[in-house]
Structures are given as C-alpha cells and as structure tokens.
ModelCIF file with pLDDT and N, C-alpha, C, O atoms, coordinates in Angstrom:
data_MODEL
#
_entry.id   MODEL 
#
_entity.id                         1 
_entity.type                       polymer 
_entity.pdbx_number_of_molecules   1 
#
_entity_poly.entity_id                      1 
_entity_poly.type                           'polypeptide(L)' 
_entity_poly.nstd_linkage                   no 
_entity_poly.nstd_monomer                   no 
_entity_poly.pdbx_seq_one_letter_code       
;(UNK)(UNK)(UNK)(UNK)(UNK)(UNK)(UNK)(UNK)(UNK)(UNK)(UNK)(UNK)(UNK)(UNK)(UNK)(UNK)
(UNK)(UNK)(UNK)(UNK)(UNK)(UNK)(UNK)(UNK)(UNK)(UNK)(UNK)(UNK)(UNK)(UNK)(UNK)(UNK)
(UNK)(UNK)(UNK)(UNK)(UNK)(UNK)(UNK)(UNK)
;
_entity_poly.pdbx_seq_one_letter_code_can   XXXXXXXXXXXXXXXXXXXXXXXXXXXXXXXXXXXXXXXX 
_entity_poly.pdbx_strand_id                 A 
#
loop_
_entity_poly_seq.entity_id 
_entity_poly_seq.num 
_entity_poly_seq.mon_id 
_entity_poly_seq.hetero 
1 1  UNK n 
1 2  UNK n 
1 3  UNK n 
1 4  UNK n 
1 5  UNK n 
1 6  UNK n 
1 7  UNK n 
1 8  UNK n 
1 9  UNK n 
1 10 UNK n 
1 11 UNK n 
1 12 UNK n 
1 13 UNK n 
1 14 UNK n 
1 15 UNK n 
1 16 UNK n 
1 17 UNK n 
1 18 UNK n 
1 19 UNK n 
1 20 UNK n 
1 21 UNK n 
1 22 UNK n 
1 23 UNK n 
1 24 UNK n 
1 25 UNK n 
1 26 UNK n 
1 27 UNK n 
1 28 UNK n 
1 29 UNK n 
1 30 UNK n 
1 31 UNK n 
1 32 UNK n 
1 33 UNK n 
1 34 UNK n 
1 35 UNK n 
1 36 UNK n 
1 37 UNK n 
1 38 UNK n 
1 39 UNK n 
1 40 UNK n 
#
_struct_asym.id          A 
_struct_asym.entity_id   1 
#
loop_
_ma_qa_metric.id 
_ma_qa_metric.mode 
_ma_qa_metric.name 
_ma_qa_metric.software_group_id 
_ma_qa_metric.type 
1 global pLDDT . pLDDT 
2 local  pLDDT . pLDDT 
#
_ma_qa_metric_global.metric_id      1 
_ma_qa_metric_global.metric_value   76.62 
_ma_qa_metric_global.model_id       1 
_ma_qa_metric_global.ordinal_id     1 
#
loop_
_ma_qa_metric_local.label_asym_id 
_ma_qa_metric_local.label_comp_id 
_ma_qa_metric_local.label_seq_id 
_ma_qa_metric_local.metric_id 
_ma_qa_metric_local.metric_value 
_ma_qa_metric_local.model_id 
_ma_qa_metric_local.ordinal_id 
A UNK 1  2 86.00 1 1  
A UNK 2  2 85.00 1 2  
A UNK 3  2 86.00 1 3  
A UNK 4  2 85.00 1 4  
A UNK 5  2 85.00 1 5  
A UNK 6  2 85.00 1 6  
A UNK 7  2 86.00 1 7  
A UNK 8  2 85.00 1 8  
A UNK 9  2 83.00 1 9  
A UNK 10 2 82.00 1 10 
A UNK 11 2 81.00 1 11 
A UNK 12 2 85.00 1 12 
A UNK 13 2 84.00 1 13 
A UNK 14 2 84.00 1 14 
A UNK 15 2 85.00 1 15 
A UNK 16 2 85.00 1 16 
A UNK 17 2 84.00 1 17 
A UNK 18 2 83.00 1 18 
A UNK 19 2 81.00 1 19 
A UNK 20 2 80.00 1 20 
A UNK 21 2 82.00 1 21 
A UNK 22 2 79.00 1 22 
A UNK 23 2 77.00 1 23 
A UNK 24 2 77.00 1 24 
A UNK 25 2 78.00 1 25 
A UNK 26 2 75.00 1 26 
A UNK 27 2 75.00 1 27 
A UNK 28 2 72.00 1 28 
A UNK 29 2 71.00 1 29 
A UNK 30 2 71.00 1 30 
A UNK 31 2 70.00 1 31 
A UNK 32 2 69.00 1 32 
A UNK 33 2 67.00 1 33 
A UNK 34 2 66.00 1 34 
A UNK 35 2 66.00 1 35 
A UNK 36 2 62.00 1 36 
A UNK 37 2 59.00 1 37 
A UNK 38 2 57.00 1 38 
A UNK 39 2 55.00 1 39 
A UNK 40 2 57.00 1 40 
#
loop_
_atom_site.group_PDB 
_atom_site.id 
_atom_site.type_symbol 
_atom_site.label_atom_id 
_atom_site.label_alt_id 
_atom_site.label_comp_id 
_atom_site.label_asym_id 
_atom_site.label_entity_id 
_atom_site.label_seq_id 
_atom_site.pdbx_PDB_ins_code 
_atom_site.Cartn_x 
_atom_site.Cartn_y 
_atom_site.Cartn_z 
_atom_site.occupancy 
_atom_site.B_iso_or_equiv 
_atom_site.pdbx_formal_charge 
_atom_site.auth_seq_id 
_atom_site.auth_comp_id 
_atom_site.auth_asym_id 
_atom_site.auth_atom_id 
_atom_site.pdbx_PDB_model_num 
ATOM 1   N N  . UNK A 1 1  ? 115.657 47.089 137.123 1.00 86.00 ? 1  UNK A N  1 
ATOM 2   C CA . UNK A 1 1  ? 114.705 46.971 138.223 1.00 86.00 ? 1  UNK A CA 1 
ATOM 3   C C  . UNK A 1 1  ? 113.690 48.122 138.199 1.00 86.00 ? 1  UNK A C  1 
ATOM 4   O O  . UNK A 1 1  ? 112.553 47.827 138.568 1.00 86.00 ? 1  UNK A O  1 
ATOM 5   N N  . UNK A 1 2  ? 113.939 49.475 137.795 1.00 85.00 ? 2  UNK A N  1 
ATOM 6   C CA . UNK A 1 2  ? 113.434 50.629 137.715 1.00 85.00 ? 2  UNK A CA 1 
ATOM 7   C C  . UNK A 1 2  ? 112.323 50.011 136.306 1.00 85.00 ? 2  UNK A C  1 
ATOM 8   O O  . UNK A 1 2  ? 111.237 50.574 136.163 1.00 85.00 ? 2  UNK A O  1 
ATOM 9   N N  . UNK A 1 3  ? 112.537 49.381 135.787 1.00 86.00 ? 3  UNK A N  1 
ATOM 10  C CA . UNK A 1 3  ? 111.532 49.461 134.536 1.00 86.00 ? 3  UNK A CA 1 
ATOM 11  C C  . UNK A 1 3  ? 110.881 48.236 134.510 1.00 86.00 ? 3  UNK A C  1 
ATOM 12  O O  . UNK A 1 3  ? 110.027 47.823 133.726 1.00 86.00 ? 3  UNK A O  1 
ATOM 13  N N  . UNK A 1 4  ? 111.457 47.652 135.582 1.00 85.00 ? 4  UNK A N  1 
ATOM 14  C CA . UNK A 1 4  ? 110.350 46.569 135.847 1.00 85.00 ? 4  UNK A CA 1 
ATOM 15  C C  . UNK A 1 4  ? 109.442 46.309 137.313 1.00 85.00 ? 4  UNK A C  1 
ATOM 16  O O  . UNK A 1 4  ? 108.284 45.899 137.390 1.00 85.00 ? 4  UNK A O  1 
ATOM 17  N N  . UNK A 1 5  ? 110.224 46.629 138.256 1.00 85.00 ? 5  UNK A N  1 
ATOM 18  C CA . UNK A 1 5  ? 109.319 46.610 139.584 1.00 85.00 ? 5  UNK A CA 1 
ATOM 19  C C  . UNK A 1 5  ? 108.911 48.242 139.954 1.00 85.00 ? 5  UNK A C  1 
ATOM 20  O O  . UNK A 1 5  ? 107.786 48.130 140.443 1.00 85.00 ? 5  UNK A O  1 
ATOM 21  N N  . UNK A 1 6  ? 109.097 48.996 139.958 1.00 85.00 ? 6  UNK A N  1 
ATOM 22  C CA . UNK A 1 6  ? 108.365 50.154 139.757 1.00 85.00 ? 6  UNK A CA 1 
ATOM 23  C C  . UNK A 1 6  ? 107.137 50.925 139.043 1.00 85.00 ? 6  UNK A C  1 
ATOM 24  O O  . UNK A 1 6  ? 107.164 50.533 137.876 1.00 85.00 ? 6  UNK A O  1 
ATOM 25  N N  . UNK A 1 7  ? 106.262 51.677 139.174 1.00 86.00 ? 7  UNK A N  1 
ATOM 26  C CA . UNK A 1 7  ? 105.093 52.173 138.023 1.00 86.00 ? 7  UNK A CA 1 
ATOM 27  C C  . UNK A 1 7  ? 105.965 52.401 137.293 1.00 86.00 ? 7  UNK A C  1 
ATOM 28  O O  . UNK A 1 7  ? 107.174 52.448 137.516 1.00 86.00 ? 7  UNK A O  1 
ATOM 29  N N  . UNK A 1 8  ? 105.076 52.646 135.844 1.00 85.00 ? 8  UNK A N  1 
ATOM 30  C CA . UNK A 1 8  ? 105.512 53.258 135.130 1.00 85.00 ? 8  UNK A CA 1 
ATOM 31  C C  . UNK A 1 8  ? 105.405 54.769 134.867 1.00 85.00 ? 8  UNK A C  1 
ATOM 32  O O  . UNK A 1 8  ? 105.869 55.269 133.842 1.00 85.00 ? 8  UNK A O  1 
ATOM 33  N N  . UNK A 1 9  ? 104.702 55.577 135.943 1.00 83.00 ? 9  UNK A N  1 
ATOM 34  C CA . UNK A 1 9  ? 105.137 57.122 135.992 1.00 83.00 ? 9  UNK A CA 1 
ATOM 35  C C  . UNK A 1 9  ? 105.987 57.236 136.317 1.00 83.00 ? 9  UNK A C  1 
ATOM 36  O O  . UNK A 1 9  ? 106.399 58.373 136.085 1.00 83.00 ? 9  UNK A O  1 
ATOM 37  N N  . UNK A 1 10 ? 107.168 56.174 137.210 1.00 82.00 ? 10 UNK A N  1 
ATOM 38  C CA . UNK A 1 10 ? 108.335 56.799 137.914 1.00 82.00 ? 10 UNK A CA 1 
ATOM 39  C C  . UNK A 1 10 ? 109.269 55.920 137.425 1.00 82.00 ? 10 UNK A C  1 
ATOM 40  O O  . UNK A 1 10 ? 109.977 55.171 138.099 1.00 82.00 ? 10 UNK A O  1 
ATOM 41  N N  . UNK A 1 11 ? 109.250 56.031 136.289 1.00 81.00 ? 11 UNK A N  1 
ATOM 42  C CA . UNK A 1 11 ? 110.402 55.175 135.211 1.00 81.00 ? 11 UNK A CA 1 
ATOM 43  C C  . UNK A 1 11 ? 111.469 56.503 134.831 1.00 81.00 ? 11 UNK A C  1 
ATOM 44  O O  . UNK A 1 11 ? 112.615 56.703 135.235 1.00 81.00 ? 11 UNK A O  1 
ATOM 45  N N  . UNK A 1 12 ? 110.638 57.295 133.919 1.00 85.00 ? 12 UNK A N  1 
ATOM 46  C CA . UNK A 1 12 ? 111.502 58.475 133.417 1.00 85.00 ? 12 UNK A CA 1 
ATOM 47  C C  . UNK A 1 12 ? 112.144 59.017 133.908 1.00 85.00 ? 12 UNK A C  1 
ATOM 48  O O  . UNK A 1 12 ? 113.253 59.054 133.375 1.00 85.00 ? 12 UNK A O  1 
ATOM 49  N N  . UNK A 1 13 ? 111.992 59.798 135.188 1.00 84.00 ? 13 UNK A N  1 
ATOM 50  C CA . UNK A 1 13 ? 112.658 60.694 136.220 1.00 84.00 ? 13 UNK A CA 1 
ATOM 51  C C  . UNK A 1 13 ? 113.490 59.731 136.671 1.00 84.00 ? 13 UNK A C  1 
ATOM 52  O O  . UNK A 1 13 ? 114.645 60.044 136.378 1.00 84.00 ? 13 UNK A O  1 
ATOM 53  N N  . UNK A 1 14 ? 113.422 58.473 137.378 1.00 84.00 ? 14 UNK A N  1 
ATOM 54  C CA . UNK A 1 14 ? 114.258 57.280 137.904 1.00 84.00 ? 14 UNK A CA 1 
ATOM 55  C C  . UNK A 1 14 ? 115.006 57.302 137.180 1.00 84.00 ? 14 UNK A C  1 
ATOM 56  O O  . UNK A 1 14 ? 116.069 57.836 137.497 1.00 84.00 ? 14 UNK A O  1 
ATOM 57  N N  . UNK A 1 15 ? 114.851 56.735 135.821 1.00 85.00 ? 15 UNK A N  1 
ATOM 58  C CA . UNK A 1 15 ? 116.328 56.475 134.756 1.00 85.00 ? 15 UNK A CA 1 
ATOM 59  C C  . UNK A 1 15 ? 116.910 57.718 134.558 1.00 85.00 ? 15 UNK A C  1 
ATOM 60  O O  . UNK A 1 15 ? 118.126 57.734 134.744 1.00 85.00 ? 15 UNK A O  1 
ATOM 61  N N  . UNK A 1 16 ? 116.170 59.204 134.099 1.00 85.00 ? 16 UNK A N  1 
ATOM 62  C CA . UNK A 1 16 ? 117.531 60.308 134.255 1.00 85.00 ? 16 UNK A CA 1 
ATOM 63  C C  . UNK A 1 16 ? 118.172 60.278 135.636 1.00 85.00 ? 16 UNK A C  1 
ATOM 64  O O  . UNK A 1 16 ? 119.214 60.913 135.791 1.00 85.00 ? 16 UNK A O  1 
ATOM 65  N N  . UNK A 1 17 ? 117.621 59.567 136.701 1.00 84.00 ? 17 UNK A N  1 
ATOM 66  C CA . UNK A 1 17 ? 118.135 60.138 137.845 1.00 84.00 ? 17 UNK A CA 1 
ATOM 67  C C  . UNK A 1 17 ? 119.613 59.356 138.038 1.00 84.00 ? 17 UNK A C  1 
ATOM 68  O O  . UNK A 1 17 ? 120.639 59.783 138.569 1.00 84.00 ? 17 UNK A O  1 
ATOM 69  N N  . UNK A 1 18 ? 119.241 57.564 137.176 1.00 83.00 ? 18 UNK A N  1 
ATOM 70  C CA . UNK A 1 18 ? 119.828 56.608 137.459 1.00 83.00 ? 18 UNK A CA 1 
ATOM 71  C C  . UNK A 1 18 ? 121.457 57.419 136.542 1.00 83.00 ? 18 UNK A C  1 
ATOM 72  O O  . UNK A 1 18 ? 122.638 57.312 136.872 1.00 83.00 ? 18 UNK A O  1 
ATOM 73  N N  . UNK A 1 19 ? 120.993 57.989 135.658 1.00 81.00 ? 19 UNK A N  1 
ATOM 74  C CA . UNK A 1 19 ? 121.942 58.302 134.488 1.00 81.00 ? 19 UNK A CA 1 
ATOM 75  C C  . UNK A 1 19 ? 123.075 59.320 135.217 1.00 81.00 ? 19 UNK A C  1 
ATOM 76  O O  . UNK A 1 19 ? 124.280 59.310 134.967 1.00 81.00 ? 19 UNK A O  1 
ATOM 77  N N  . UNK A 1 20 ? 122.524 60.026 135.989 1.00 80.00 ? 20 UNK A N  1 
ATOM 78  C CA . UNK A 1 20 ? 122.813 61.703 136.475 1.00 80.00 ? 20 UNK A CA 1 
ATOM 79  C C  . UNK A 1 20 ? 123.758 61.013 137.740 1.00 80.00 ? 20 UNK A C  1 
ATOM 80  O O  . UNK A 1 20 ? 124.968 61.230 137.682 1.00 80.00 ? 20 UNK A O  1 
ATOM 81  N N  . UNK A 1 21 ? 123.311 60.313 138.706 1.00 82.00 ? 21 UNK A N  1 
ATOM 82  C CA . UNK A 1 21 ? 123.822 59.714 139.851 1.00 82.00 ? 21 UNK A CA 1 
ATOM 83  C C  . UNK A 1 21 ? 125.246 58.920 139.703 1.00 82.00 ? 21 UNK A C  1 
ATOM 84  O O  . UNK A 1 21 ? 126.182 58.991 140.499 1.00 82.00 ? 21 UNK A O  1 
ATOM 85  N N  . UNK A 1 22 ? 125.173 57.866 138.067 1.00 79.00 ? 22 UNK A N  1 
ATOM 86  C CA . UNK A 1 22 ? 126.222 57.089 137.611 1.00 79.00 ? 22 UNK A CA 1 
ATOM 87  C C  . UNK A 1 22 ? 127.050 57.940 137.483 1.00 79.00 ? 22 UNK A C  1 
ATOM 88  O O  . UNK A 1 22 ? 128.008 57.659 138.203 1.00 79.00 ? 22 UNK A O  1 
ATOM 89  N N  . UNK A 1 23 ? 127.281 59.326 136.661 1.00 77.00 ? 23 UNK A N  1 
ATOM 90  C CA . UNK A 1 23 ? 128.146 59.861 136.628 1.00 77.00 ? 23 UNK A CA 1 
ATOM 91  C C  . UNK A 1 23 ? 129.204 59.987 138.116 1.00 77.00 ? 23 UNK A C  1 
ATOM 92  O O  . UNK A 1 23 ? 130.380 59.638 138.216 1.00 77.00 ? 23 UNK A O  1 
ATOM 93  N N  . UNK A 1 24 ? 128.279 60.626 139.200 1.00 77.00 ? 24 UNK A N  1 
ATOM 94  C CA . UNK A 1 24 ? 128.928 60.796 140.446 1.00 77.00 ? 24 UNK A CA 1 
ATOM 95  C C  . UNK A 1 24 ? 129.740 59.848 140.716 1.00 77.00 ? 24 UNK A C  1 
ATOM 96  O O  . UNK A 1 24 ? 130.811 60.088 141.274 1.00 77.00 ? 24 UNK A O  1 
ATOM 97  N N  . UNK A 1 25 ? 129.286 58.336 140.289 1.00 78.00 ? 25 UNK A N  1 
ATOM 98  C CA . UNK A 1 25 ? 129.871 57.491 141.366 1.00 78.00 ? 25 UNK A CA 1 
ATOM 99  C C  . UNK A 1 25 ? 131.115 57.380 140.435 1.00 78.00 ? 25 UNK A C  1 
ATOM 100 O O  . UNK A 1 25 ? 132.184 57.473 141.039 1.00 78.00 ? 25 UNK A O  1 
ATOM 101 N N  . UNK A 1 26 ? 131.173 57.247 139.449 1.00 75.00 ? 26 UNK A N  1 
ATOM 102 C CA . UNK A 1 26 ? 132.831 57.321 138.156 1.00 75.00 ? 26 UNK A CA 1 
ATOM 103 C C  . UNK A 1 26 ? 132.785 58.507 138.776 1.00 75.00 ? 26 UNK A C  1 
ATOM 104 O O  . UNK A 1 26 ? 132.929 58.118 139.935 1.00 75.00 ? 26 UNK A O  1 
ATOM 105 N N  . UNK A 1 27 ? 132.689 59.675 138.848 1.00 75.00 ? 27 UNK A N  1 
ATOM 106 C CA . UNK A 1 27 ? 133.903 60.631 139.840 1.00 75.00 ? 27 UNK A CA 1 
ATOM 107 C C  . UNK A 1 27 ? 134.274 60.040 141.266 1.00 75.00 ? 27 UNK A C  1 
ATOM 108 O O  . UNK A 1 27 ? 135.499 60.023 141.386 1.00 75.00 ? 27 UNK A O  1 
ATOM 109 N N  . UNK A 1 28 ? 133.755 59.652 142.152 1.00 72.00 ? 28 UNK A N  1 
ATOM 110 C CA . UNK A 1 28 ? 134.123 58.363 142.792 1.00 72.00 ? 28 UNK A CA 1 
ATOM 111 C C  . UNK A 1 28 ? 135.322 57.874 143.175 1.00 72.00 ? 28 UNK A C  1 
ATOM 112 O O  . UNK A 1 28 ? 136.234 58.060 143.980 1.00 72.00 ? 28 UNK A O  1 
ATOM 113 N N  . UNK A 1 29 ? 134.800 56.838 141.858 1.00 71.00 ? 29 UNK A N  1 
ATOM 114 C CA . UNK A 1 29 ? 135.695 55.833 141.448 1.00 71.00 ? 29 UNK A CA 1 
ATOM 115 C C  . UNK A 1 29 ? 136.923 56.533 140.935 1.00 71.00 ? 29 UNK A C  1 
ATOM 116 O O  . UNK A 1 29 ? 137.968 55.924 141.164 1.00 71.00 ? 29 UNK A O  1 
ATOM 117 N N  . UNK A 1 30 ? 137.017 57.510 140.387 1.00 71.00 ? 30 UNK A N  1 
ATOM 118 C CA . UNK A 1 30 ? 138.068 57.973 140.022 1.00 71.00 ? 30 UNK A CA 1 
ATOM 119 C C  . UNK A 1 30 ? 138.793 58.849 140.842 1.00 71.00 ? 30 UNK A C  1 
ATOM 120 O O  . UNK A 1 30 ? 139.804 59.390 140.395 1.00 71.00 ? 30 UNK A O  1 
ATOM 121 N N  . UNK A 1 31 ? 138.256 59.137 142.423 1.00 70.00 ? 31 UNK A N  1 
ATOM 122 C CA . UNK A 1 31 ? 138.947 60.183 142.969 1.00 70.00 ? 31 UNK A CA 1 
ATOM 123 C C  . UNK A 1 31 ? 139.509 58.705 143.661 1.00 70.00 ? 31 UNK A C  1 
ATOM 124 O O  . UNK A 1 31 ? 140.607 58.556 143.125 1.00 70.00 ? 31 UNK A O  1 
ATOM 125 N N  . UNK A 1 32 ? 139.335 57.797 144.389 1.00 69.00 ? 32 UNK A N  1 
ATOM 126 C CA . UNK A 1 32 ? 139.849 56.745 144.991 1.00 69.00 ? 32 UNK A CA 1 
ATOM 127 C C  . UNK A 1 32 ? 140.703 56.080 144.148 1.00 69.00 ? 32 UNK A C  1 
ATOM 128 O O  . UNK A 1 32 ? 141.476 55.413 144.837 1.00 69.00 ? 32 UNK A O  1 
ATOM 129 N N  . UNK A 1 33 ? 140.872 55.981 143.242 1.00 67.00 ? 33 UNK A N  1 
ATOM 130 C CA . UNK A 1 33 ? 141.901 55.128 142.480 1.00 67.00 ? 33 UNK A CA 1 
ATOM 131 C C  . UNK A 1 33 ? 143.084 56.608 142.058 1.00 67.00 ? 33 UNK A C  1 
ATOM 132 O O  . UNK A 1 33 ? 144.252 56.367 141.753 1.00 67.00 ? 33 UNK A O  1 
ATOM 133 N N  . UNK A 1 34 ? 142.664 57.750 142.098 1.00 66.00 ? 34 UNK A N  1 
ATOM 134 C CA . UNK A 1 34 ? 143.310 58.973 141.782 1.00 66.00 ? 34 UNK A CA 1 
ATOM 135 C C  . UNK A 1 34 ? 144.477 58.874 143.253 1.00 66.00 ? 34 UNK A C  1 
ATOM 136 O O  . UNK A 1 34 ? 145.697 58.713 143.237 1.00 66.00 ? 34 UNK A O  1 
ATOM 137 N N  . UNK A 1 35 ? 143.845 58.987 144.049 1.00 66.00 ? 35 UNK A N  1 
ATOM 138 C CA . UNK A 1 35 ? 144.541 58.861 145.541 1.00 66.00 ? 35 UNK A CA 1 
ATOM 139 C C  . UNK A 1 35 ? 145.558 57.364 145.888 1.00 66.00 ? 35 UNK A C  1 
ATOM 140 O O  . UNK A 1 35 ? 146.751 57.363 146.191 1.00 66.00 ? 35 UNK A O  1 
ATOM 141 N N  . UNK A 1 36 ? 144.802 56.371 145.755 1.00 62.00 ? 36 UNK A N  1 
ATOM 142 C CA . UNK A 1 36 ? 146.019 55.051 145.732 1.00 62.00 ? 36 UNK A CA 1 
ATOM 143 C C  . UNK A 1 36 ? 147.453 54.898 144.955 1.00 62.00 ? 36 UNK A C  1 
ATOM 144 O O  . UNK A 1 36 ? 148.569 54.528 145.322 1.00 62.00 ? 36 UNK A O  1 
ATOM 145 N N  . UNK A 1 37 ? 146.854 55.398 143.590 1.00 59.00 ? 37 UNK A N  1 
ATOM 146 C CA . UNK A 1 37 ? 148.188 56.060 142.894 1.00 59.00 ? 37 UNK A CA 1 
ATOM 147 C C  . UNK A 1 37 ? 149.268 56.598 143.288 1.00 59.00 ? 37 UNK A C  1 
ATOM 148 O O  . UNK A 1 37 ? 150.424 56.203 143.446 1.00 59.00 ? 37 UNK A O  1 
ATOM 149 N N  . UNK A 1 38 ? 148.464 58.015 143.487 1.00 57.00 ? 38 UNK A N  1 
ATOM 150 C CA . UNK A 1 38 ? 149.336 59.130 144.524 1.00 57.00 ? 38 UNK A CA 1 
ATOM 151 C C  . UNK A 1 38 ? 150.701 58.334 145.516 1.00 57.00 ? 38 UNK A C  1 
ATOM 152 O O  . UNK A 1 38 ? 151.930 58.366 145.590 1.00 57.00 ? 38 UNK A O  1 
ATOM 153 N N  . UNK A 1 39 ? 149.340 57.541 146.264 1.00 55.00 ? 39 UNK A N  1 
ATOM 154 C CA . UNK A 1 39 ? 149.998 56.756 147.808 1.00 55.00 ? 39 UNK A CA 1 
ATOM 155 C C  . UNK A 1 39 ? 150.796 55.789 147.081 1.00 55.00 ? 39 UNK A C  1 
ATOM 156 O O  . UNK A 1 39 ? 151.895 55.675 147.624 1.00 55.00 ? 39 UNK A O  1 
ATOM 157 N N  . UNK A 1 40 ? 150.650 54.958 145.938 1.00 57.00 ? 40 UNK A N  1 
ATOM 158 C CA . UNK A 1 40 ? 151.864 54.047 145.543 1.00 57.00 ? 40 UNK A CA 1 
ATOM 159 C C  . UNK A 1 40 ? 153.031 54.632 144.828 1.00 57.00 ? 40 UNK A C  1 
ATOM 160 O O  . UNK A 1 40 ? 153.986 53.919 144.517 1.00 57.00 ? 40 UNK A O  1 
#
C-alpha cells in the first residue's frame, strides 16, 4: 500500500519504518505467546 497509494518521496522512510516497526510487533508476538506458555 506504501508503494502504491502514497508519493513516492514517502516510500523510503515508510518502508524502513515498515521494516523497523515489524520487528517490534514479533517481539510482541513473542512476549504473548512467551506468557501463555508460562500460564499453561
């Protein structure tokens, strides 16, 4: 969506941002499934 409905000055910064942000959410994902564990 970033490389298609957006300019294209705010492609680059968007996709490192998109790249930088994904990481967070797999820490996330991994602190919530880290914890259900725990609890099972």
């Amino acid at each position: 969506q970033i490389n298609t409905a957006l300019p294209r000055g705010d492609r680059q910064a968007l996709t490192l941002a998109v790249l930088q942000y994904s990481r967070e959410i797999a820490f996330d994902a991994a602190e919530v499934y880290a914890r259900a564990a725990e609890t099972r």
